[in-house]
C-alpha atoms as a PDB file:
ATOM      1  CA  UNK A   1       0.000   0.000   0.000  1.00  0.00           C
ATOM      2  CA  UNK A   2       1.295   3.735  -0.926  1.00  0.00           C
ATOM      3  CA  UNK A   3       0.939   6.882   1.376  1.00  0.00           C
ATOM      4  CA  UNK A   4       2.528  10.083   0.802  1.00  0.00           C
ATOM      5  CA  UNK A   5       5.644  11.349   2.849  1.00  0.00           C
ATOM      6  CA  UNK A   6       3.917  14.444   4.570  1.00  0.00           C
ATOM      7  CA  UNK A   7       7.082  16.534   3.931  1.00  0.00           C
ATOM      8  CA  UNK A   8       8.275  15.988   0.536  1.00  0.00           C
ATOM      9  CA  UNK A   9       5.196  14.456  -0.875  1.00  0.00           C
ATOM     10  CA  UNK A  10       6.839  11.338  -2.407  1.00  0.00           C
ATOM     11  CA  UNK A  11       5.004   7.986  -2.264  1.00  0.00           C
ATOM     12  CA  UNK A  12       5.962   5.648   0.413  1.00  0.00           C
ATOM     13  CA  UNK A  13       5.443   1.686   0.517  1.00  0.00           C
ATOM     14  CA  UNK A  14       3.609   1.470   3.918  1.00  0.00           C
ATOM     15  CA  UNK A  15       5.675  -1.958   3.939  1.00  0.00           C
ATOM     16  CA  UNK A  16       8.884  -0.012   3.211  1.00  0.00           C
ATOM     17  CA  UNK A  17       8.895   3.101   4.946  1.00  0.00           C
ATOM     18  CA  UNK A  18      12.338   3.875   6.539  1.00  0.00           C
ATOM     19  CA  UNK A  19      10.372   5.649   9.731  1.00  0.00           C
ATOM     20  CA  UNK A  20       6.738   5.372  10.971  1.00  0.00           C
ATOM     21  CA  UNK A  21       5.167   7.832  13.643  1.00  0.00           C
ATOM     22  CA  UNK A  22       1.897   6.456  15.039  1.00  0.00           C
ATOM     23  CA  UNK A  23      -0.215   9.587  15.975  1.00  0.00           C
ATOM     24  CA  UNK A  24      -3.440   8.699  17.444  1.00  0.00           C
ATOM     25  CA  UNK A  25      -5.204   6.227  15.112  1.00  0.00           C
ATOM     26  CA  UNK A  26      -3.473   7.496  12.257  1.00  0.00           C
ATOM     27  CA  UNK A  27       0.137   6.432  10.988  1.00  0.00           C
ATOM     28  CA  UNK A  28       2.891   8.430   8.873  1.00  0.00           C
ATOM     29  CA  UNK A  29       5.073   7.501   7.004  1.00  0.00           C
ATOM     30  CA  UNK A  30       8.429   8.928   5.489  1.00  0.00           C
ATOM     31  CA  UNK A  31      10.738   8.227   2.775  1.00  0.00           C
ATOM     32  CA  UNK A  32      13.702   9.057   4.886  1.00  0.00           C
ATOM     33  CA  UNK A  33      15.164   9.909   8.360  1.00  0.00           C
ATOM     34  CA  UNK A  34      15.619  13.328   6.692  1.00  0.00           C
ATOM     35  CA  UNK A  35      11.742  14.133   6.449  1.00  0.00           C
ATOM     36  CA  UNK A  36      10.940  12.482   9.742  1.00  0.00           C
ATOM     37  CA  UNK A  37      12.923  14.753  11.608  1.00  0.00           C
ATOM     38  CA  UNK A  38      11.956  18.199   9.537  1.00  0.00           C
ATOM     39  CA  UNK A  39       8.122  16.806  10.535  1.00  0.00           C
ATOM     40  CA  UNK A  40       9.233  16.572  14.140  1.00  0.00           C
ATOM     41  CA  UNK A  41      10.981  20.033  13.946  1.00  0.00           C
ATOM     42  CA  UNK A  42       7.942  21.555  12.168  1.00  0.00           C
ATOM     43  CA  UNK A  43       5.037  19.912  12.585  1.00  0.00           C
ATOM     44  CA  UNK A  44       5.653  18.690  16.430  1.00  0.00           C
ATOM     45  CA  UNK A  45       7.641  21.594  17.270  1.00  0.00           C
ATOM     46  CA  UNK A  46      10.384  19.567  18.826  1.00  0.00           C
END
């Protein structure tokens, strides 16, 4: 299954993904290490 990377917008095999956050009921997932942090930095302010 393919979701988009919420930072760079590229599609991501769910099966695949190099990092996964789990935010409530709902799961992200990124294409790299790179985009997971700039989500945490922006997105999660930390």
């Amino acid at each position: 299954m393919l979701e988009k990377d919420p930072v760079c917008g590229k599609d991501v095999d769910t099966e695949k993904a190099i990092v996964i956050f789990k935010m409530g009921d709902r799961y992200r997932y990124f294409c790299s290490e790179e985009c997971a942090r700039i989500f945490q930095k922006t997105k999660l302010g930390l």
